[in-house]
C-alpha atoms as a PDB file:
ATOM      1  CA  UNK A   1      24.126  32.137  -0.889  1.00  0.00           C
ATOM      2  CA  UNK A   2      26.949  32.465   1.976  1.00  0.00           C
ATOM      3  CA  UNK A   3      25.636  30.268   4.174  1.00  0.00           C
ATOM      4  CA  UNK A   4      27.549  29.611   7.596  1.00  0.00           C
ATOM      5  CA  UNK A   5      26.966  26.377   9.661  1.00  0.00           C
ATOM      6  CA  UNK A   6      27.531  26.219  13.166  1.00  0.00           C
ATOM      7  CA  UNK A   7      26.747  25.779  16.900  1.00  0.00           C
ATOM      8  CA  UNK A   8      23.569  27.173  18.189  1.00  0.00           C
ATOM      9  CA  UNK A   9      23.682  28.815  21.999  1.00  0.00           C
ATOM     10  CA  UNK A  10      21.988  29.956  24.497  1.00  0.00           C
ATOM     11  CA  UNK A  11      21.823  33.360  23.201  1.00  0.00           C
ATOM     12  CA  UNK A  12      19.831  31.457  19.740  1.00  0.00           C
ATOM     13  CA  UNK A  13      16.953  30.612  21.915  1.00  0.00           C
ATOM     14  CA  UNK A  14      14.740  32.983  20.946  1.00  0.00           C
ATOM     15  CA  UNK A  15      15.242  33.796  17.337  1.00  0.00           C
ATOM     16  CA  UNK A  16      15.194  29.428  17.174  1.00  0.00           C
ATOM     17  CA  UNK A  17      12.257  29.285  18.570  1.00  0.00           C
ATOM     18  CA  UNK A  18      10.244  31.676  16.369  1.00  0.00           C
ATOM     19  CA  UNK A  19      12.050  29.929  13.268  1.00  0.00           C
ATOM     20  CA  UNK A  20      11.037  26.540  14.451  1.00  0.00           C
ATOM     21  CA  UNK A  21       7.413  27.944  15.086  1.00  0.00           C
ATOM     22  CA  UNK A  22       7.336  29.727  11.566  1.00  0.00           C
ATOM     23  CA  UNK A  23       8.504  26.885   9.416  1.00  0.00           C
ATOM     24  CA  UNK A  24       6.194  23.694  11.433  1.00  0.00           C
ATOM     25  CA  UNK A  25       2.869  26.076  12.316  1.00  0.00           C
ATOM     26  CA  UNK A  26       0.504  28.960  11.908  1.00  0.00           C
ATOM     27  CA  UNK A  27      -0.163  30.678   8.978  1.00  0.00           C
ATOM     28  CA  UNK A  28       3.651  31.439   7.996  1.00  0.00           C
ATOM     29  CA  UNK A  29       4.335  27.944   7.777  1.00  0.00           C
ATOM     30  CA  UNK A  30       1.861  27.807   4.599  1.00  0.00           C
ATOM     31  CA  UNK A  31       4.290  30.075   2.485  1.00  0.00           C
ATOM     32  CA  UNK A  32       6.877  26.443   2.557  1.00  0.00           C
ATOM     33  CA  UNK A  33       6.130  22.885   2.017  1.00  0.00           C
ATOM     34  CA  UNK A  34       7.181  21.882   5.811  1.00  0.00           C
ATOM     35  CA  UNK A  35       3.833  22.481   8.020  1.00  0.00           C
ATOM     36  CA  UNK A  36       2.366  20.809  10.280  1.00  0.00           C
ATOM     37  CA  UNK A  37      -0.890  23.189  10.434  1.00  0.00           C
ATOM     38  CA  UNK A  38      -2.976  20.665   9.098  1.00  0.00           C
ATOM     39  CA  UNK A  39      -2.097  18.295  11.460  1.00  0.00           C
ATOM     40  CA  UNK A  40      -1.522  20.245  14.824  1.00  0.00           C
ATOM     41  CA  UNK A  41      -2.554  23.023  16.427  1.00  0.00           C
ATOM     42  CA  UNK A  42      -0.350  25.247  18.704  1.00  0.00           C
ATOM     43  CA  UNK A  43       3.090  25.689  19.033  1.00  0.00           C
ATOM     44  CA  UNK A  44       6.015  23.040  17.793  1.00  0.00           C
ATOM     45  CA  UNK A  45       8.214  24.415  20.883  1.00  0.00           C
ATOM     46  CA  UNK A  46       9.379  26.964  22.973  1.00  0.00           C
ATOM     47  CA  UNK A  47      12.183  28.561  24.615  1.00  0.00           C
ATOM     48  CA  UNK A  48      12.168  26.413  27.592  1.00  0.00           C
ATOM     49  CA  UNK A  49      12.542  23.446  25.161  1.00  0.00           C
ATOM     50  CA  UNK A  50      14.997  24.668  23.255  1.00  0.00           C
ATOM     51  CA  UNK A  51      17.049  25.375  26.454  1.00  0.00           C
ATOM     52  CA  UNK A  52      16.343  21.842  27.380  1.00  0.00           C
ATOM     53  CA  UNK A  53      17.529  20.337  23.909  1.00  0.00           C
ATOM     54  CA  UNK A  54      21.018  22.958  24.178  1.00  0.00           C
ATOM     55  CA  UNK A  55      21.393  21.520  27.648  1.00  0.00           C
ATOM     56  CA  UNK A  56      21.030  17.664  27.027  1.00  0.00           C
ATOM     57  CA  UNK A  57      24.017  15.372  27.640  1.00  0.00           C
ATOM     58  CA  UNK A  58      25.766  14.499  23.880  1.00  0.00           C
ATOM     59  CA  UNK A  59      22.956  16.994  22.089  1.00  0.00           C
ATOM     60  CA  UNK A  60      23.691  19.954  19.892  1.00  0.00           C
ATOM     61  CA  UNK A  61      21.993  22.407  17.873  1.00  0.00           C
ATOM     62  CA  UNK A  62      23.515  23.179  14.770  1.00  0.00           C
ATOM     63  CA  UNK A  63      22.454  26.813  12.880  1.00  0.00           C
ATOM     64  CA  UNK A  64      22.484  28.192   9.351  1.00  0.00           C
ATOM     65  CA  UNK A  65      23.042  31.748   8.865  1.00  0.00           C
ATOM     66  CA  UNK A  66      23.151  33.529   5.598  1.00  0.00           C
ATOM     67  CA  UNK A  67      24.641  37.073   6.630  1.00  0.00           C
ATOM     68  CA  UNK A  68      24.028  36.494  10.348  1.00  0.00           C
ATOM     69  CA  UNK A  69      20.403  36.290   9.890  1.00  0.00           C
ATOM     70  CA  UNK A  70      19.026  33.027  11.073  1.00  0.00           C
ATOM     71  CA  UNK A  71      17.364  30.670   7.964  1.00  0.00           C
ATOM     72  CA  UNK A  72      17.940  27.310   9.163  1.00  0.00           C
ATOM     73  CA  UNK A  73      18.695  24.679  12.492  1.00  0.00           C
ATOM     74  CA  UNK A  74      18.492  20.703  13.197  1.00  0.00           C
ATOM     75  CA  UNK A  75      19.080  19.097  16.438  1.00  0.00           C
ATOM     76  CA  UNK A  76      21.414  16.301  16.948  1.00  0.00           C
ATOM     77  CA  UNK A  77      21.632  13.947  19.685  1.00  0.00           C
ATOM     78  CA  UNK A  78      24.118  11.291  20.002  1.00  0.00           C
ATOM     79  CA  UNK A  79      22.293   8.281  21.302  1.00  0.00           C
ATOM     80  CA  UNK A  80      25.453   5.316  21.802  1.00  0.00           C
ATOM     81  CA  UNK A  81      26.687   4.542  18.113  1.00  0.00           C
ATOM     82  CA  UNK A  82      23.869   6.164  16.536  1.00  0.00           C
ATOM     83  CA  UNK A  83      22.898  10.042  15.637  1.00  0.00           C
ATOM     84  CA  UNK A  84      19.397  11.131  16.163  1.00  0.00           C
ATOM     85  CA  UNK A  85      17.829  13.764  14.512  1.00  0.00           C
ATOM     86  CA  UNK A  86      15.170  16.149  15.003  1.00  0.00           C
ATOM     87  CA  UNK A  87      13.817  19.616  14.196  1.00  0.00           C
ATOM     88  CA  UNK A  88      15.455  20.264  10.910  1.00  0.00           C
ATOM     89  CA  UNK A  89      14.055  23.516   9.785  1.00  0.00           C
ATOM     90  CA  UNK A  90      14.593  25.833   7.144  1.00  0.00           C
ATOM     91  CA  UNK A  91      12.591  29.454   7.074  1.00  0.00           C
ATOM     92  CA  UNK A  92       9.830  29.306   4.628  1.00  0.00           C
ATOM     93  CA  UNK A  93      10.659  31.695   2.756  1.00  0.00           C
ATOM     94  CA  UNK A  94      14.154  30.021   2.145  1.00  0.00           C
ATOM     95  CA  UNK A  95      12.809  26.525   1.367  1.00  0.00           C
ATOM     96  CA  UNK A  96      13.874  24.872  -2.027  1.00  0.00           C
ATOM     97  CA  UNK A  97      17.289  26.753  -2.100  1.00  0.00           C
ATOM     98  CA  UNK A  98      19.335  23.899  -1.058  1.00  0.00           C
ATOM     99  CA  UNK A  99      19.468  24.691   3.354  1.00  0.00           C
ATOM    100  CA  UNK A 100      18.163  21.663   4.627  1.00  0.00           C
ATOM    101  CA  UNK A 101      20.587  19.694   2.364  1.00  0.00           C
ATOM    102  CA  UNK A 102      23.254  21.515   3.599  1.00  0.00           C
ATOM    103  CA  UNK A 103      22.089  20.744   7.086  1.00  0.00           C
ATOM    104  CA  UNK A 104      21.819  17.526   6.488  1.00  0.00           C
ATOM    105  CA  UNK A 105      25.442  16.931   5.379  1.00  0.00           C
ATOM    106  CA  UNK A 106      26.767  19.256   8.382  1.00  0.00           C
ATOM    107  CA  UNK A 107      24.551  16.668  10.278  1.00  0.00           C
ATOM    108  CA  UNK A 108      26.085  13.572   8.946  1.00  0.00           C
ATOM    109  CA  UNK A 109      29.555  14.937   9.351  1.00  0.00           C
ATOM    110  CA  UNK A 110      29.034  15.567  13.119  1.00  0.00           C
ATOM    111  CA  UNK A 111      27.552  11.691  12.930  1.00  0.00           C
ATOM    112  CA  UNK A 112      30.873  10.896  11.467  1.00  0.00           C
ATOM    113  CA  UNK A 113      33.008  13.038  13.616  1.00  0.00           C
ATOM    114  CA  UNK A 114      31.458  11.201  17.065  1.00  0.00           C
ATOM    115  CA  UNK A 115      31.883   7.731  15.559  1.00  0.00           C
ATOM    116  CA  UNK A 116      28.047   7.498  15.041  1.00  0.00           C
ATOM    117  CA  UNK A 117      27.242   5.173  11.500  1.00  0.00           C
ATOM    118  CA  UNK A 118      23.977   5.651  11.782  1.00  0.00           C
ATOM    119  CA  UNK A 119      21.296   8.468  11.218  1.00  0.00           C
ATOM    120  CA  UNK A 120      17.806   8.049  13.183  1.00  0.00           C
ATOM    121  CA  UNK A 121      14.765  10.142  13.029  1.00  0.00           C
ATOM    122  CA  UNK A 122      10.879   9.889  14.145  1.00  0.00           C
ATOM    123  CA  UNK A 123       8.648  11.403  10.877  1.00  0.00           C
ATOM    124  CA  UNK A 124       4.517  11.596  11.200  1.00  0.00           C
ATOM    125  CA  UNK A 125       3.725   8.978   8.865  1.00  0.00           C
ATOM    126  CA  UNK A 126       1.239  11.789   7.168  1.00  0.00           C
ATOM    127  CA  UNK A 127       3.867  13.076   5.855  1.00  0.00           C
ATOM    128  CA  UNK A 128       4.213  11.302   2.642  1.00  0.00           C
ATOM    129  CA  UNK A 129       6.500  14.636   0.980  1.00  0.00           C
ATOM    130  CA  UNK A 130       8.549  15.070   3.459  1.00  0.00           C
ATOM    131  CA  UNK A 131       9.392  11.386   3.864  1.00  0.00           C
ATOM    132  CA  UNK A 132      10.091  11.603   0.214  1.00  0.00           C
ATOM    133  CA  UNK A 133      12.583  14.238   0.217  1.00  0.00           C
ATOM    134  CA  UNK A 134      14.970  11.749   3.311  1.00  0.00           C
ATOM    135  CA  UNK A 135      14.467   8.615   1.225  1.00  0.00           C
ATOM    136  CA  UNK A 136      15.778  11.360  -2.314  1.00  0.00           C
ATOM    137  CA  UNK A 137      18.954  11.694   0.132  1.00  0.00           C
ATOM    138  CA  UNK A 138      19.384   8.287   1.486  1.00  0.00           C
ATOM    139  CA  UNK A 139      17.252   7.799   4.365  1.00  0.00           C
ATOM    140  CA  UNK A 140      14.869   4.711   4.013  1.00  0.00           C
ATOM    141  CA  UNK A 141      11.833   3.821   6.146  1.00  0.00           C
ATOM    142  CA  UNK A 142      11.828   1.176   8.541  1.00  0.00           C
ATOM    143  CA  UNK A 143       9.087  -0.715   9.832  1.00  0.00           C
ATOM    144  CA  UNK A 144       9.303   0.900  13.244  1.00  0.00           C
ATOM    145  CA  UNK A 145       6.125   3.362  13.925  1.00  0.00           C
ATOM    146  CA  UNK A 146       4.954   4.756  17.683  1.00  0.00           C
ATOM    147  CA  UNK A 147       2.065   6.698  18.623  1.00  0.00           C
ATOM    148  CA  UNK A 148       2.483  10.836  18.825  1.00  0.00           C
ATOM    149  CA  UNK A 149       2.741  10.455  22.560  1.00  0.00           C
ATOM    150  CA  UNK A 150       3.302  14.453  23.612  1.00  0.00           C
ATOM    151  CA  UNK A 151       0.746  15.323  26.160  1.00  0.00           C
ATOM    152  CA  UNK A 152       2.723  18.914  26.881  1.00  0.00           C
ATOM    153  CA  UNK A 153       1.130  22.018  25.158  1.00  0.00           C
ATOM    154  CA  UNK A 154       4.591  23.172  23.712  1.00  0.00           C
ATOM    155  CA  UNK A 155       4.313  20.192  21.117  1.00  0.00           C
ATOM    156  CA  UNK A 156       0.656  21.242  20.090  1.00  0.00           C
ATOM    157  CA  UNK A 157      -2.483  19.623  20.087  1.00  0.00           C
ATOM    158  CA  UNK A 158      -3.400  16.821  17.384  1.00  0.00           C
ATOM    159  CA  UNK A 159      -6.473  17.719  14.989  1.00  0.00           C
ATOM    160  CA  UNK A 160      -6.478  13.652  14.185  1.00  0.00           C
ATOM    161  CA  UNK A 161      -4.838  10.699  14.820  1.00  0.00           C
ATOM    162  CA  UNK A 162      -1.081  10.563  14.759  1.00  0.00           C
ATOM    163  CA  UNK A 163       1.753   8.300  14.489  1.00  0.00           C
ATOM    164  CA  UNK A 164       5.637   8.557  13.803  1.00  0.00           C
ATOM    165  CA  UNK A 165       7.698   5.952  11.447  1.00  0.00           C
ATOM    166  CA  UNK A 166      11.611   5.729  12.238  1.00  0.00           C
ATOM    167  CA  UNK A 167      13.088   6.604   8.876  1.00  0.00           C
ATOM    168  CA  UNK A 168      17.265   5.977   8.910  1.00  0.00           C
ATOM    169  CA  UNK A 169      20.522   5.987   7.137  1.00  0.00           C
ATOM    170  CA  UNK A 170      23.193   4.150   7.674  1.00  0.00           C
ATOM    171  CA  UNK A 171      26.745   6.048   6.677  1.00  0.00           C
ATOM    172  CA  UNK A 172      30.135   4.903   4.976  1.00  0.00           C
ATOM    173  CA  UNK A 173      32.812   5.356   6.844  1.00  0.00           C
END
């Protein structure tokens, strides 16, 4: 795969915001391993939240394209001396070929590159693969959890109870 890694813009919004929706809900998030159907209900975003994550102080989205055609993102924010991270999504029908790994190292290089050692990220605790697949690269749970606290419709609508764990890695310099 020729994969290319780089900085998403406005002009992303849309085609991000149906590859965010495809890989987290609905029926097209069954063909990968990443959904949230079974938890939520709705939408995972939209294009006025993407537009709000592009425009945040010290945030970025960063893109994966395999000849121009959008397969992956993840958004980073820099948050003092540490990176948080959110939204890392690969198409389903591209999961298992190596995309969010890639995005993950892109992600810790830009962590690196703005003097952020550390890696942060919320995860629903129901999650028990995907939690799985950060600790397999070096991410490790912390005793940190908080409620799923979205009350706007663009984050969907919780079919149970929910609640997020801070999972984390710290980086060598």
């Amino acid at each position: 795969m020729d994969l290319k890694i780089s900085n998403a813009t406005q002009a992303d919004v849309p085609a991000l915001n149906r590859l965010v929706n495809a890989a987290y809900r609905g029926e097209s998030s069954r063909k990968g391993w990443t959904t949230e159907a079974d938890f939520l209900e709705g939408t995972r975003t939209d294009e006025d939240g993407i537009v709000e994550m592009l425009t945040h102080p010290n945030s970025t989205i960063l893109k994966c394209e395999e000849s121009d055609h959008l397969i992956g993102c993840v958004y980073l924010e820099i948050q003092k001396e540490k990176l948080y991270l959110g939204m890392l999504t690969t198409n389903p029908d591209f999961q298992g070929k190596g995309i969010g790994k890639k995005l993950l190292l892109a992600a810790e290089k830009h962590a690196m590159d703005n003097s952020c050692h550390t890696i942060t990220m919320n995860v629903l605790t129901g999650r028990k693969e995907l939690i799985d697949w950060y600790v397999r690269h070096g991410y490790h749970l912390t005793e940190e959890k908080k409620p799923f606290a979205f009350d706007h419709p663009r984050y969907g609508k919780p079919k149970i109870a929910l609640e997020f764990v801070l999972v984390e890695k710290r980086l060598k310099a």
